[in-house]
Protein backbone atom coordinates (compact mmCIF):
# COMPACT_ATOMS: atom_id res chain seq x y z
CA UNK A 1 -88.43 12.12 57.05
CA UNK A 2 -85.29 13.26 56.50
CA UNK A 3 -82.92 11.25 54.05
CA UNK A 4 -79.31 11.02 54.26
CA UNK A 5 -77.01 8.07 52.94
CA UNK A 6 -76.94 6.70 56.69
CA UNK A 7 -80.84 7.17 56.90
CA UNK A 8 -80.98 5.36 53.81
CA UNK A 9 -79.02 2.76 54.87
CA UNK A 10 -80.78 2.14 58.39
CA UNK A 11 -84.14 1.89 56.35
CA UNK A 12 -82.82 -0.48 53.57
CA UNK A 13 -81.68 -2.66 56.93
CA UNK A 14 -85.19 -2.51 58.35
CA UNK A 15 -87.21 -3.42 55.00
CA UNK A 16 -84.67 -6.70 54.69
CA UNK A 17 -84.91 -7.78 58.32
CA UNK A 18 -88.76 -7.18 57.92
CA UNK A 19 -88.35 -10.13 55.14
CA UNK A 20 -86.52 -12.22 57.53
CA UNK A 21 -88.85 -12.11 59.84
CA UNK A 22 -91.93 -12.92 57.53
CA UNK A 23 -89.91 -16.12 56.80
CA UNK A 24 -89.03 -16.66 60.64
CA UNK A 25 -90.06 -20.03 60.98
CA UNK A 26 -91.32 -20.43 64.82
CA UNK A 27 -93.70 -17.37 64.08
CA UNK A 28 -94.80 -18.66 60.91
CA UNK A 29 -96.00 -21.64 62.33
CA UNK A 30 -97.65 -19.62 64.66
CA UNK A 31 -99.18 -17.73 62.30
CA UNK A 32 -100.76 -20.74 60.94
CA UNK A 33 -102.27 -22.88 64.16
CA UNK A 34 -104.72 -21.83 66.67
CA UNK A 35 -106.12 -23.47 69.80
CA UNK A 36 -109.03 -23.10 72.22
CA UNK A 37 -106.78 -25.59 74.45
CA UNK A 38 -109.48 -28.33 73.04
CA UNK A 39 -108.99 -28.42 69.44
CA UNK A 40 -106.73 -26.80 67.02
CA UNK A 41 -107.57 -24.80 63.86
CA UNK A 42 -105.09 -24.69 61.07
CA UNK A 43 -104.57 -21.75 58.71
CA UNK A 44 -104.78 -23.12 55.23
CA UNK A 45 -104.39 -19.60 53.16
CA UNK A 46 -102.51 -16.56 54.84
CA UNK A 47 -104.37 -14.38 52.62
CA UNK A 48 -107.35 -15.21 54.06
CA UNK A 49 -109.77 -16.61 56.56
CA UNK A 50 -110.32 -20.26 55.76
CA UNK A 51 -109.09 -23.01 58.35
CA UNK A 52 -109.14 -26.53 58.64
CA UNK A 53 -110.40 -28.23 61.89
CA UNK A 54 -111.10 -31.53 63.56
CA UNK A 55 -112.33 -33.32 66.30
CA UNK A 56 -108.84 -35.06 66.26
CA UNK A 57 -108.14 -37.46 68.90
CA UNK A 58 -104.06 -36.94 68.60
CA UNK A 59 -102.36 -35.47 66.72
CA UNK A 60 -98.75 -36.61 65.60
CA UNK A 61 -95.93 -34.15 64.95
CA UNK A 62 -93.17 -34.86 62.20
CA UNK A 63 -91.21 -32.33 61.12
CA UNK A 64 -87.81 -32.28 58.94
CA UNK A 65 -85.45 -29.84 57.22
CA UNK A 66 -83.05 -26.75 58.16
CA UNK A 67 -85.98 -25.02 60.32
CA UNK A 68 -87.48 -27.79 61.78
CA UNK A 69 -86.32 -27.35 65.59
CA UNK A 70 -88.09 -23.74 65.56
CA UNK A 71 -91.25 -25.49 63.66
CA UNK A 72 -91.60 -28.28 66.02
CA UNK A 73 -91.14 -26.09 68.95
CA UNK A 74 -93.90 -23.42 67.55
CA UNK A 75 -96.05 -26.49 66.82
CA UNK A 76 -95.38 -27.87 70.63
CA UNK A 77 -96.42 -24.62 72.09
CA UNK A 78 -100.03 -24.37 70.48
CA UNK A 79 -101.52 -27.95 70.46
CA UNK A 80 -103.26 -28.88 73.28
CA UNK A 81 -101.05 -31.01 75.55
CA UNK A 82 -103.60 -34.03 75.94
CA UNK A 83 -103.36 -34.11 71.72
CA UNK A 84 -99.89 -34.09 71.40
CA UNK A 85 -98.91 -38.30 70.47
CA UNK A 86 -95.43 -38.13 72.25
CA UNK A 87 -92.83 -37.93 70.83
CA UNK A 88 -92.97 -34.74 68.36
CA UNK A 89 -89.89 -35.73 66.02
CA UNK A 90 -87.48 -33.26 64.55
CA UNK A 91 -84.74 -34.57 62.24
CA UNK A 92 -82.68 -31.48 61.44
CA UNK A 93 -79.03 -30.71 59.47
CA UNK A 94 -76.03 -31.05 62.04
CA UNK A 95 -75.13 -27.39 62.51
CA UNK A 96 -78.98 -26.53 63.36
CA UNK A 97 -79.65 -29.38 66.07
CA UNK A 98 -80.89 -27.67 69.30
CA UNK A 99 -81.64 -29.30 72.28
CA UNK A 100 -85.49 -29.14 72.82
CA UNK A 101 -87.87 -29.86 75.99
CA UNK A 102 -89.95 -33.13 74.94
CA UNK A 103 -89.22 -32.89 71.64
CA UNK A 104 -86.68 -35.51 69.76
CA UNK A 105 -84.25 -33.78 67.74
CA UNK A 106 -82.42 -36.06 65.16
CA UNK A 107 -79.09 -34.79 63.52
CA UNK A 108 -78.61 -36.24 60.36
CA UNK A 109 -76.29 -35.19 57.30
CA UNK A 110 -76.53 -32.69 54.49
CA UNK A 111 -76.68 -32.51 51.63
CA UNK A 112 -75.21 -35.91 51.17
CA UNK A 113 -77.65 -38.09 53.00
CA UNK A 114 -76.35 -40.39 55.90
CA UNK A 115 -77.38 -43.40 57.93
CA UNK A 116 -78.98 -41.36 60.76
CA UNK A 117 -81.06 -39.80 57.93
CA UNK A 118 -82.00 -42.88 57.12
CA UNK A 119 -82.69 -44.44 60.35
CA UNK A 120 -84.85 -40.84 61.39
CA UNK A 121 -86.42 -41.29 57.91
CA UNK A 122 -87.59 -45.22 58.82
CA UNK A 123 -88.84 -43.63 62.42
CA UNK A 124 -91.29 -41.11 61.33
CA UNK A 125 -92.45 -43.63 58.42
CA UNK A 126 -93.28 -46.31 61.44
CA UNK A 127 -94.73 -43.21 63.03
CA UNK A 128 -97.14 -42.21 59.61
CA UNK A 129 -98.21 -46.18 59.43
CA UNK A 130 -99.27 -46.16 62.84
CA UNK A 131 -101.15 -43.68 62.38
CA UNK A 132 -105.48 -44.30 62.65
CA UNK A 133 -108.27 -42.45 60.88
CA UNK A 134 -109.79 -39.94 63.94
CA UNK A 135 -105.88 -38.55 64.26
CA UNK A 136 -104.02 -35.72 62.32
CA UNK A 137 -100.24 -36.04 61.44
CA UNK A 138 -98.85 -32.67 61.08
CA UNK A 139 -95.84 -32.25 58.80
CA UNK A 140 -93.91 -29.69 59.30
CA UNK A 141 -91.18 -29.17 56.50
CA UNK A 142 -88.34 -27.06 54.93
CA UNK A 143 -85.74 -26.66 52.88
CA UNK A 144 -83.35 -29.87 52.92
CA UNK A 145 -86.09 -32.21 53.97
CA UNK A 146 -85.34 -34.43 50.83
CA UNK A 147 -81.39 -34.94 52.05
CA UNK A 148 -82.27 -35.37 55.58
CA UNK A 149 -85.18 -38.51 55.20
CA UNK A 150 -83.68 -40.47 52.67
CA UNK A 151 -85.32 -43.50 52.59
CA UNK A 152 -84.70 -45.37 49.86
CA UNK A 153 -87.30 -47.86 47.54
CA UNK A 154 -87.45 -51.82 48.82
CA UNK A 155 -84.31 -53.73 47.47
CA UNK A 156 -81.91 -50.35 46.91
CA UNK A 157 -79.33 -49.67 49.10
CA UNK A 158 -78.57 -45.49 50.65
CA UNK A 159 -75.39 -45.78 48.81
CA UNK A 160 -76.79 -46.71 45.60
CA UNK A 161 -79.20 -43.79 46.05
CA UNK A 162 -76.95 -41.67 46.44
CA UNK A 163 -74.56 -42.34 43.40
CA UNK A 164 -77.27 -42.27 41.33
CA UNK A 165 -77.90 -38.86 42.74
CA UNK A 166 -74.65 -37.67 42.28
CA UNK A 167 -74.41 -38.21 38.90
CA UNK A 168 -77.53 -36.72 37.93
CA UNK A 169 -75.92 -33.87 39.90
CA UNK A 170 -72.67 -33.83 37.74
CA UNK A 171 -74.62 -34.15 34.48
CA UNK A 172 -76.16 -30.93 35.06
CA UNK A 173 -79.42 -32.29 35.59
CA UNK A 174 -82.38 -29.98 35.92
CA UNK A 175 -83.88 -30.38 39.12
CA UNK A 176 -87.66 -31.54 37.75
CA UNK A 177 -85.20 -34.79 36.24
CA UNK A 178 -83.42 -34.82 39.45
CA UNK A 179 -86.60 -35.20 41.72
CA UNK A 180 -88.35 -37.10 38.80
CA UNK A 181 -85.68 -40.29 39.46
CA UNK A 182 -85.29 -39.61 43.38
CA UNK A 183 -89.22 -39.81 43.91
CA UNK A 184 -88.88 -43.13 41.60
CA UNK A 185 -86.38 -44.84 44.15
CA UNK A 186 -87.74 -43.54 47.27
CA UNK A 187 -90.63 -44.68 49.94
CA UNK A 188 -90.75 -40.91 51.34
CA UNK A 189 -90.63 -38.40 48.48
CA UNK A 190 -93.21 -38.05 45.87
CA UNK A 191 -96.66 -38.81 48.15
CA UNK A 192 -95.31 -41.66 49.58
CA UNK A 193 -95.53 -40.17 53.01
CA UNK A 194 -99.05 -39.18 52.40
CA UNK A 195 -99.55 -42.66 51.13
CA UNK A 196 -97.84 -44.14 54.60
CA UNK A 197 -100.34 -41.62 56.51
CA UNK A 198 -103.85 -42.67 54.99
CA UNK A 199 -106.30 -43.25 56.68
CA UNK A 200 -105.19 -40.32 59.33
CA UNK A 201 -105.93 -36.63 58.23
CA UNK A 202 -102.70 -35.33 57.28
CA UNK A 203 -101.87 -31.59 56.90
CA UNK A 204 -98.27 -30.23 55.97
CA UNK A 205 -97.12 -27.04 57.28
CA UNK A 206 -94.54 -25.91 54.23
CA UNK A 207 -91.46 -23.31 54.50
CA UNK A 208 -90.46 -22.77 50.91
CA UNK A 209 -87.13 -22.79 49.56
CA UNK A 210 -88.17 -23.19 46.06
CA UNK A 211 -88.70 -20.11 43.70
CA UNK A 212 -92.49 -20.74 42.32
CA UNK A 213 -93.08 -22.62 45.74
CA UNK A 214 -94.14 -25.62 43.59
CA UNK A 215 -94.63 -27.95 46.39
CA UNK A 216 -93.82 -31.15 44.75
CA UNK A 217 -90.55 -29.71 44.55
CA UNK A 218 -89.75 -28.69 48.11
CA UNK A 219 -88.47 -31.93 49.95
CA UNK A 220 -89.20 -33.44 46.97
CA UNK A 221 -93.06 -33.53 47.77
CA UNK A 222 -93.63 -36.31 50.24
CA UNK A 223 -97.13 -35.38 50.92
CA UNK A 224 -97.78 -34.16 47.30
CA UNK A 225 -99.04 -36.38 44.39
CA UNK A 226 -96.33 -37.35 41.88
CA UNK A 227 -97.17 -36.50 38.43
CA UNK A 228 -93.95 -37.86 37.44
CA UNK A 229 -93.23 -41.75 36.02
CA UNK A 230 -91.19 -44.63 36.55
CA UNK A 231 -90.55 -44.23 32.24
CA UNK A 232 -89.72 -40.71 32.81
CA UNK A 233 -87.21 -41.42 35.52
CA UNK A 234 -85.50 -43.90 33.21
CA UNK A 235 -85.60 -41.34 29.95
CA UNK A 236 -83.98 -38.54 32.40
CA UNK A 237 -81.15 -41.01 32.90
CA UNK A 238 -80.78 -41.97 29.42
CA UNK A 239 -81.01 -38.16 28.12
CA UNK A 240 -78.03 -37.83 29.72
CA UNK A 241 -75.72 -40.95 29.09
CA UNK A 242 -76.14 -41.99 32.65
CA UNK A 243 -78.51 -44.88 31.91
CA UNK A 244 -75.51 -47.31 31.86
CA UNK A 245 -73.90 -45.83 34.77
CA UNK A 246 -76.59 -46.69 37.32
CA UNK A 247 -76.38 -50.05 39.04
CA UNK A 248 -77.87 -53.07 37.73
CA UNK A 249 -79.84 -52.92 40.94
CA UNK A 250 -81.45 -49.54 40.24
CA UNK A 251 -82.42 -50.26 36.33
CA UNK A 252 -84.23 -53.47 37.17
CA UNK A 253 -86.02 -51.47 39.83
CA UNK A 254 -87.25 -48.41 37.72
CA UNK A 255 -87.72 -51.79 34.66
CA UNK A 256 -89.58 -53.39 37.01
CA UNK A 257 -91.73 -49.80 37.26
CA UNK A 258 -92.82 -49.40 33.75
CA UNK A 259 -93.82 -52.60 33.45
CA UNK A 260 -96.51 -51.91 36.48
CA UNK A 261 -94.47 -54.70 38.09
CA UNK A 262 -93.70 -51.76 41.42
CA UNK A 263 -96.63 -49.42 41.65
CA UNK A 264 -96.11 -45.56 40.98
CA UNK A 265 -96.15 -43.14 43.18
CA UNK A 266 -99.36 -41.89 44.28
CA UNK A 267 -100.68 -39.40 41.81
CA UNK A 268 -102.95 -36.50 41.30
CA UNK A 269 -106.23 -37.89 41.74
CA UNK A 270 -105.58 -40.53 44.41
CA UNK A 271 -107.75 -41.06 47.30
CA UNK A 272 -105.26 -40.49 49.65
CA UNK A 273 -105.01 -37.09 48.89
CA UNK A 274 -108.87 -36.66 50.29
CA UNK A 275 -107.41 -35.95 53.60
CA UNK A 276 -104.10 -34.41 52.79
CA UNK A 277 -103.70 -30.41 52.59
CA UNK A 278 -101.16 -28.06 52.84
CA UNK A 279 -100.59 -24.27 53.82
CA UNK A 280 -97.16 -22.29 52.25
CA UNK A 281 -96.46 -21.09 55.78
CA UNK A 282 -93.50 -19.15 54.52
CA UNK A 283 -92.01 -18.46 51.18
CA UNK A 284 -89.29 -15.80 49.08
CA UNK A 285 -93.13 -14.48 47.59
CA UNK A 286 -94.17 -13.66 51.05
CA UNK A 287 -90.68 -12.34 52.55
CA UNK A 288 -91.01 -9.63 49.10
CA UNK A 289 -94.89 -8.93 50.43
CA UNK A 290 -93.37 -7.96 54.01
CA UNK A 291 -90.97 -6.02 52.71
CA UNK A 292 -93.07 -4.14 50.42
CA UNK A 293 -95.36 -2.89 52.88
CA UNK A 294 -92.23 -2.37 55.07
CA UNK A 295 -90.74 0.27 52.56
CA UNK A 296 -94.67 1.84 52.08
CA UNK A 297 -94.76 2.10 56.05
CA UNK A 298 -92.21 3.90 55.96
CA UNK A 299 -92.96 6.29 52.79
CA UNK A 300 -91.27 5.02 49.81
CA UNK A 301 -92.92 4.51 46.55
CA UNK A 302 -92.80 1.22 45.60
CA UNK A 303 -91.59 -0.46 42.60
CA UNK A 304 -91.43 -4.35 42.58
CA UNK A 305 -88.75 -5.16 40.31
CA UNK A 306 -88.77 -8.95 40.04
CA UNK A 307 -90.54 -11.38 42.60
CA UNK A 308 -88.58 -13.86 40.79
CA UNK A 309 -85.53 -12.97 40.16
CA UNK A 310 -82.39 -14.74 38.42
CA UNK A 311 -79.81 -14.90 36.12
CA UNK A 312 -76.05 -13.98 36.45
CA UNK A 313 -75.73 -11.49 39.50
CA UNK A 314 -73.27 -8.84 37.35
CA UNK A 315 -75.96 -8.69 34.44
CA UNK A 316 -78.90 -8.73 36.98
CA UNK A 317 -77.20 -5.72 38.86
CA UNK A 318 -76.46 -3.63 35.48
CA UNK A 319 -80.35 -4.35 34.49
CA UNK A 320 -81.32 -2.81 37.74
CA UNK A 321 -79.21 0.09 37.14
CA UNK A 322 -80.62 0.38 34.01
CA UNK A 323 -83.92 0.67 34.98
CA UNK A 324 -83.40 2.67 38.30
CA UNK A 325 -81.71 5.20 35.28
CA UNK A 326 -85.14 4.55 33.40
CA UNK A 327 -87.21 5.75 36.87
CA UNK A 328 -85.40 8.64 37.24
CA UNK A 329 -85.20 10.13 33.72
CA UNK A 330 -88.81 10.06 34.07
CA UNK A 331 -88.27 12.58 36.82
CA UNK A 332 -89.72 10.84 39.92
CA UNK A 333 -90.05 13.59 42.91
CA UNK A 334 -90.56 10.84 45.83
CA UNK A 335 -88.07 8.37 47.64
CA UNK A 336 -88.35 5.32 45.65
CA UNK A 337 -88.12 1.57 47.06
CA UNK A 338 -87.29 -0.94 44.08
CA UNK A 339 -87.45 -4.47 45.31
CA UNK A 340 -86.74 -7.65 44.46
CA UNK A 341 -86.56 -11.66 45.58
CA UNK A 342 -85.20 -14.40 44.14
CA UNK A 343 -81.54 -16.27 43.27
CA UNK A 344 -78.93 -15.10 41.40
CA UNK A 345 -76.11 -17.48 39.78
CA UNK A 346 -72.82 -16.49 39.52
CA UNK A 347 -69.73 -17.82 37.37
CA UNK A 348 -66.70 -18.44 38.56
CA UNK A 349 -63.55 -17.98 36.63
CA UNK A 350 -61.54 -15.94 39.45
CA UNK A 351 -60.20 -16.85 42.65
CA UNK A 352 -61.65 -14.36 45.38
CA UNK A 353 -64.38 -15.15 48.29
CA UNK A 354 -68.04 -13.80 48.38
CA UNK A 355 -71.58 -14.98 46.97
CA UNK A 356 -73.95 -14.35 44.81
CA UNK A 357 -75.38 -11.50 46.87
CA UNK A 358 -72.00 -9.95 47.56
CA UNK A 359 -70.90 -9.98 43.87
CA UNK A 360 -74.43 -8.55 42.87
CA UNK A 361 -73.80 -5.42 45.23
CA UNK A 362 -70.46 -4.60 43.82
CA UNK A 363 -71.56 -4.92 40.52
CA UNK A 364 -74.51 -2.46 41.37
CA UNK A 365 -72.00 0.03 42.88
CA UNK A 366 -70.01 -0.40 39.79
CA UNK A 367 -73.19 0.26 36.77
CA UNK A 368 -74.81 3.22 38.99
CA UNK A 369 -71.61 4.79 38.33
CA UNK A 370 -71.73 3.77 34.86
CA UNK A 371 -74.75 4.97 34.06
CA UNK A 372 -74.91 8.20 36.00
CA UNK A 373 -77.33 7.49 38.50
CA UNK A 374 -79.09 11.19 39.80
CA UNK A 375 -79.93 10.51 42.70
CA UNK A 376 -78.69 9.65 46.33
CA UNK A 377 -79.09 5.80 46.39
CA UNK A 378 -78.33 3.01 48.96
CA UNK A 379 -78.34 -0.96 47.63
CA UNK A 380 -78.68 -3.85 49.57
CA UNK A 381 -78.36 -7.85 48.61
CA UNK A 382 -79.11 -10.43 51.33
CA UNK A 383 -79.42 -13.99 51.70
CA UNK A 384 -82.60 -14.55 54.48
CA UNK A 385 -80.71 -17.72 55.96
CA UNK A 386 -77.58 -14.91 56.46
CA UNK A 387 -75.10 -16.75 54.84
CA UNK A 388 -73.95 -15.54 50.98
CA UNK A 389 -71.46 -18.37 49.40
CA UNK A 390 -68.90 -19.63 51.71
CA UNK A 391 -68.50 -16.49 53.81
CA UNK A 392 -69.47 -14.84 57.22
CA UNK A 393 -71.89 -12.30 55.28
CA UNK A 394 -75.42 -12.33 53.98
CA UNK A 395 -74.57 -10.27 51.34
CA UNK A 396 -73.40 -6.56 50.71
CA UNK A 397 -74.98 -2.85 51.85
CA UNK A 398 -73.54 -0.58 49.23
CA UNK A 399 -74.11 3.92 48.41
CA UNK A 400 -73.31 6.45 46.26
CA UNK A 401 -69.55 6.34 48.41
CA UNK A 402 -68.61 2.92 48.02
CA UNK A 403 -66.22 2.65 45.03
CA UNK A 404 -64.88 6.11 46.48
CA UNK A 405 -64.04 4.78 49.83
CA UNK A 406 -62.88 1.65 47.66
CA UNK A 407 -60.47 3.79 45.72
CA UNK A 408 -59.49 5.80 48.78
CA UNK A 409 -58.14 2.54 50.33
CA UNK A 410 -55.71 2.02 47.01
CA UNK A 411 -58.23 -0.77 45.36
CA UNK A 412 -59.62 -1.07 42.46
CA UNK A 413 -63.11 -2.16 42.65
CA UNK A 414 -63.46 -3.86 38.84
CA UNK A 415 -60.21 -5.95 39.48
CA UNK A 416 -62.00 -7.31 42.43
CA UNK A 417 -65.23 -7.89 40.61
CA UNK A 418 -63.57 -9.59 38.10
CA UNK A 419 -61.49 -11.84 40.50
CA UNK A 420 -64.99 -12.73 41.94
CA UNK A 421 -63.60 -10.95 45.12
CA UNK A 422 -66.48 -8.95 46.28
CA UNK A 423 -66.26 -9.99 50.21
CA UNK A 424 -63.04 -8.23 50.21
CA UNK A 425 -63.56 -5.75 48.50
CA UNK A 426 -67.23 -4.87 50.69
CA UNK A 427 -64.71 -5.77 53.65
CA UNK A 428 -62.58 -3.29 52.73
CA UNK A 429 -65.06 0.04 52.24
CA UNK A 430 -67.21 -1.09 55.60
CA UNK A 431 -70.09 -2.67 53.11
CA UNK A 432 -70.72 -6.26 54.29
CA UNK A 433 -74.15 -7.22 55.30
CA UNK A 434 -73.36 -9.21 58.39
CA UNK A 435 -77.03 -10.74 60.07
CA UNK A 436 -75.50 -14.04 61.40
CA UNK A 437 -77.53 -17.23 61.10
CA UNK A 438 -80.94 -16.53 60.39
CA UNK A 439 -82.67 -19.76 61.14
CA UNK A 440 -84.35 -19.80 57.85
CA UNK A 441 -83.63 -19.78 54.23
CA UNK A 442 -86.22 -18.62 51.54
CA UNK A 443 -83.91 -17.45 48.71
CA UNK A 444 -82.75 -13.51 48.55
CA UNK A 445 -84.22 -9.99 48.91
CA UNK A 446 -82.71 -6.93 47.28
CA UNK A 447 -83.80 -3.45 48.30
CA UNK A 448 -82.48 -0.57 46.41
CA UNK A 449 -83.93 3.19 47.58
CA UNK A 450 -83.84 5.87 45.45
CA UNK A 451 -84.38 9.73 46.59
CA UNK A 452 -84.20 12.02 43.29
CA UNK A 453 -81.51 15.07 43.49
CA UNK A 454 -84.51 17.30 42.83
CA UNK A 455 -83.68 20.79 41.06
């Protein structure tokens, strides 16, 4: 194959839309259900063979977060029809609500909860209850299920939820503390679906948006045991001076809780969880196995940099340049793919536009020139839901002729950097990765190819 910048470019475009589409949530519900128009079998590993069956009588569809319209839908197509317990429920963000044949789609807010949450949050719980052993409820969730089924513990108000939430949020609470107190003043989150569900086989369907895919973290677990405690949730608000800034309302509550007044949520162990399971239908881990066979199909050596990749996006990008140096001082004679997945942080202290992706491709551009990179190179940073900080672009596509084509339009790419102005900048030498609205969201993907100026 022949390699120039724009060939380059075209195949670092093809690896990261090959990650999208691993993530695609319609087909990775597909992926994961099968029917002989009887029965259905689910998937519960995508690494291998082993499914989960049974002679269900109906089967009850409740799905909630940013993908679940494409979930439901996926989900609608592949059960038998007799099985299907009308109506399939999918409570989705505003801005993702799409009108669906037999399917209820709920808008509700995020990521400050709302009362429609709350009301769509009280309808699939009435839904779970119902629910009789001989039936399957199939939950079907992604990222900003916790925001968009709030549901808050007997006696505490939405509002009073939520404050308590946002100061955890301005204390610069990890989010393990964060989802230790939610799960504590919540019906939903922490099992308590699962709870709601038993008798009834319940199976979740999971789209991760969580690095590590720990599951109790993604929507806050509500069909995962909570190894969490109502003491814990108190010491999380008192670590951080906000014990005294809570309501009344919500101390007695979590009081009330470690004193075994309020039971905990249900935890690992329970016999709930006997007919719970779960299958990671999609995840960042699985977008960065797509695109590593991507960039193998099509003849690149493969180095995985990170699968879990973070830390400020300039340092992260000089790293990489670093070690792409590294690689080729060690005279590799073979186009080179070095990938990567994960999130980025960036701090602000200028006053341009862009995202974490964006700022990590400039700075990239910026240390390969640094540090005398031999070799013709292409980088690319991309959000997988398609949209990188406030801005129109997933991230940047940058080359070897970047900060020349930069310079050639009178800028200077480190005042930009600096100003945190990357989408300009990208704007301005033709590098923005524009995708549009993905439909799904599992972190980031970098590709960087390498082909060596052999001598």
């Amino acid at each position: 194959m022949t390699h120039t910048t724009d060939q380059l470019r075209q195949d670092a475009l093809a690896i990261f839309q090959t990650g999208i589409q691993a993530a695609d949530p319609y087909l990775a519900v597909k992926r994961c259900l099968q029917s002989d128009g009887k029965q259905l079998d689910i998937a519960l590993d995508l690494n291998n063979t082993t499914k989960r069956s049974g002679n269900w009588q109906k089967i009850h569809v409740l799905a909630f977060g940013k993908a679940a319209c494409a979930m439901a839908k996926a989900a609608q197509e592949t059960i038998p029809t007799q099985l299907v317990a009308s109506p399939i429920i999918a409570i989705t963000n505003y801005e993702n609500v799409t009108e669906l044949v037999n399917i209820d789609v709920i808008g509700a807010n995020h990521p400050l909860p709302d009362q429609a949450g709350l009301a769509a949050a009280q309808r699939i719980a009435k839904i779970a209850q119902q629910a009789q052993q001989g039936e399957l409820v199939l939950v079907l969730v992604s990222g900003g299920g916790s925001a968009l089924i709030p549901y808050p513990a007997e006696g505490i108000s939405l509002a009073e939820k939520i404050a308590t939430t946002d100061l955890l949020l301005a204390s610069g609470a990890s989010i393990n503390a964060m989802n230790c107190v939610r799960k504590h003043l919540s019906q939903l989150k922490g099992g308590g679906l699962a709870k709601m569900t038993a008798p009834a086989d319940l199976h979740a369907l999971i789209l991760s948006d969580v690095l590590g895919d720990d599951l109790s973290t993604i929507a806050s677990g509500p069909t995962v045991a909570d190894d969490t405690t109502f003491h814990g949730a108190i010491q999380a608000l008192k670590d951080r001076q906000l014990w005294h800034k809570v309501t009344p309302n919500v101390q007695a509550y979590l009081e009330k809780g470690a004193q075994g007044i309020i039971s905990e949520p249900p935890k690992p162990g329970d016999a709930i969880f006997d007919s719970t399971s779960h299958t990671l239908c999609g995840s960042n881990a699985i977008s960065v196995q797509a695109i590593s066979q991507s960039a193998q199909n099509l003849g690149y050596e493969l180095r995985l940099y990170s699968d879990q990749l973070s830390g400020e996006a300039k340092q992260v990008a000089e790293d990489l340049a670093i070690y792409a140096h590294a690689l080729l001082a060690n005279d590799i004679n073979k186009p080179c793919a070095i990938l990567a997945g994960g999130e980025t942080t960036v701090t602000v202290t200028g006053t341009g536009s862009g995202g974490r992706n964006q700022e990590m491709a400039l700075a990239f551009a910026l240390a390969a020139e640094k540090h005398s990179l031999k070799a013709n190179w292409v980088f690319l940073s991309g959000g997988t839901d398609g949209r990188d900080g406030p801005t129109d672009a997933a991230g940047g596509i940058v080359d070897n002729q970047t900060l020349q084509r930069m310079r050639n339009a009178a800028i200077e790419p480190k005042q930009y950097l600096a100003n945190n102005d990357a989408y300009h900048a990208l704007q301005i030498s033709e590098d923005l990765l524009i995708t549009g609205a993905t439909g799904t969201n599992v972190a980031d993907l970098q590709v960087l190819l390498l082909l060596p100026q052999l001598t």
